[in-house]
Protein backbone atom coordinates (compact mmCIF):
# COMPACT_ATOMS: atom_id res chain seq x y z
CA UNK A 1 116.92 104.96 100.49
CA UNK A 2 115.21 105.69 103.88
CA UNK A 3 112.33 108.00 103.68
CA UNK A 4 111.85 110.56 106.42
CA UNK A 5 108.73 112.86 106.55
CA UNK A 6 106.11 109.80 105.90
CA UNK A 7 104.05 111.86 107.93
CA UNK A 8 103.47 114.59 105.59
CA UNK A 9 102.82 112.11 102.78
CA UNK A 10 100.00 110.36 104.96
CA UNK A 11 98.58 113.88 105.42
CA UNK A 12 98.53 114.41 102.01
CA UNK A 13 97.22 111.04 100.98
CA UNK A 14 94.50 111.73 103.39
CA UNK A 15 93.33 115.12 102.27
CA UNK A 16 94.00 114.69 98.39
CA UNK A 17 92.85 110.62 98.03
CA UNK A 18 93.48 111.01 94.01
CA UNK A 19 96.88 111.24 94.57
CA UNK A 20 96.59 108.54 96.80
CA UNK A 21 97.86 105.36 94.79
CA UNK A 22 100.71 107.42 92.96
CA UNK A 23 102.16 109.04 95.93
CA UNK A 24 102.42 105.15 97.40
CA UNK A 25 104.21 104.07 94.40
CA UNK A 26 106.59 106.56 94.96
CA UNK A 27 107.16 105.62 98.11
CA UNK A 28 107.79 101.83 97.39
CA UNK A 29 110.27 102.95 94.86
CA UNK A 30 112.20 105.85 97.05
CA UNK A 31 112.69 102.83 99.48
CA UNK A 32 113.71 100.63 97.22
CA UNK A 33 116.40 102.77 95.30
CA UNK A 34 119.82 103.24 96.18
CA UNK A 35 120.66 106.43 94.67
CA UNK A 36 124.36 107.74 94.98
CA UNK A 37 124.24 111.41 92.63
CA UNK A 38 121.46 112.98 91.57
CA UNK A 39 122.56 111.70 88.40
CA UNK A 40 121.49 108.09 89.37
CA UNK A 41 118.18 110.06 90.53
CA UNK A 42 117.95 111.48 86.88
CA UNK A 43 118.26 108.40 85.43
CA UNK A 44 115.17 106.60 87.53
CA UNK A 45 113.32 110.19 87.15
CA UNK A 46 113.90 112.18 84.17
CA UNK A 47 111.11 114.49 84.65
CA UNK A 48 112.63 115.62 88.38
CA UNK A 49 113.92 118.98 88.86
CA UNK A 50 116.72 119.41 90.69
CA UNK A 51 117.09 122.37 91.88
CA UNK A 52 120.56 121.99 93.90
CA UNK A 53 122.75 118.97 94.50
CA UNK A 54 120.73 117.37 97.72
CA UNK A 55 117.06 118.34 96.65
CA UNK A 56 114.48 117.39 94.22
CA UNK A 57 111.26 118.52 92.79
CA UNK A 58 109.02 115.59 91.77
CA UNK A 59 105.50 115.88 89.50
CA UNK A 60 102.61 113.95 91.00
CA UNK A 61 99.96 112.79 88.85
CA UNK A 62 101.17 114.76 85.67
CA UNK A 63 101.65 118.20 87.05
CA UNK A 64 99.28 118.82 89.53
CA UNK A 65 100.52 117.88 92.49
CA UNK A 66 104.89 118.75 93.72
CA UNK A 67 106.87 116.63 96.01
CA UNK A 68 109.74 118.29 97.07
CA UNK A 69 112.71 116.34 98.73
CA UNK A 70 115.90 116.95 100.50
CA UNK A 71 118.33 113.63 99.98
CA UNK A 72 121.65 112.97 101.53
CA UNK A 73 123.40 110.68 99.35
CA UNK A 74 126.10 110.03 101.32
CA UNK A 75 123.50 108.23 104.46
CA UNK A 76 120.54 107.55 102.01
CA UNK A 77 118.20 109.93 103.23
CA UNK A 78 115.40 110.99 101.09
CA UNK A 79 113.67 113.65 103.64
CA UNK A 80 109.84 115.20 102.56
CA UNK A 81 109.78 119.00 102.54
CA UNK A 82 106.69 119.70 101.06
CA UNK A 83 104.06 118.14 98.86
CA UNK A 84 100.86 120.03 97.51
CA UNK A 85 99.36 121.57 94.88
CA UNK A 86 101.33 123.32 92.10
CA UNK A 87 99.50 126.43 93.32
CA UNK A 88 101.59 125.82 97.24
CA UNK A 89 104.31 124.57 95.29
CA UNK A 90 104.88 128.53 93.85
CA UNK A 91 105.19 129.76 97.36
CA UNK A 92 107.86 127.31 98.51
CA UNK A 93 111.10 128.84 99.37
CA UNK A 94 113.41 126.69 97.57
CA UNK A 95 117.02 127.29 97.07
C-alpha cells in the first residue's frame, strides 16, 4: 500500500518517542501489504476497528495511543487522519 500523511506520523514520533519504534513497524508493514477489502485488513489486524468500508481505527502500543486511516482499496492508498492519544482520539469526528 502507499502511505500518505507520513508527515503526521513523524510529528507524532517526534513528540510521543515511546510510540516511536511501534508506529515504524506499522509503517514497514502498511507499505508492505497489499490489502484489497477490509477483510484482508482484518485478517493482518484483528484488533482494528473499522468503522466504515475505507477507514480504520488502529491501537498503538496496547490502547494508548489511535491511528486512524482512510484507505482506498481500489489505488492502494492508506492516507493518516489522525494519530494521538485515546483522550484526542474521543474528539475525532469519525463517520
Amino acid at each position: 500500500m502507499e502511505l500518505a500523511g507520513k508527515d503526521k506520523l513523524d510529528k507524532f514520533k517526534h513528540e510521543h518517542p515511546d510510540a516511536r519504534s511501534q508506529v515504524a513497524a506499522w509503517e514497514a508493514e502498511i507499505e508492505e501489504a497489499a490489502w484489497q477489502t477490509p477483510y484482508d485488513l482484518k485478517r493482518q489486524y484483528p484488533k482494528a476497528d473499522i468503522p466504515g468500508k475505507q477507514q480504520a481505527i488502529f491501537d498503538i502500543r496496547g490502547n494508548r495511543y489511535r491511528l486512524w486511516v482512510k484507505i482506498t482499496y481500489k489505488l492502494g492508498i492508506v492516507l493518516v487522519k489522525a494519530i494521538g492519544t485515546h483522550k484526542e482520539y474521543e474528539k475525532w469526528e469519525i463517520g
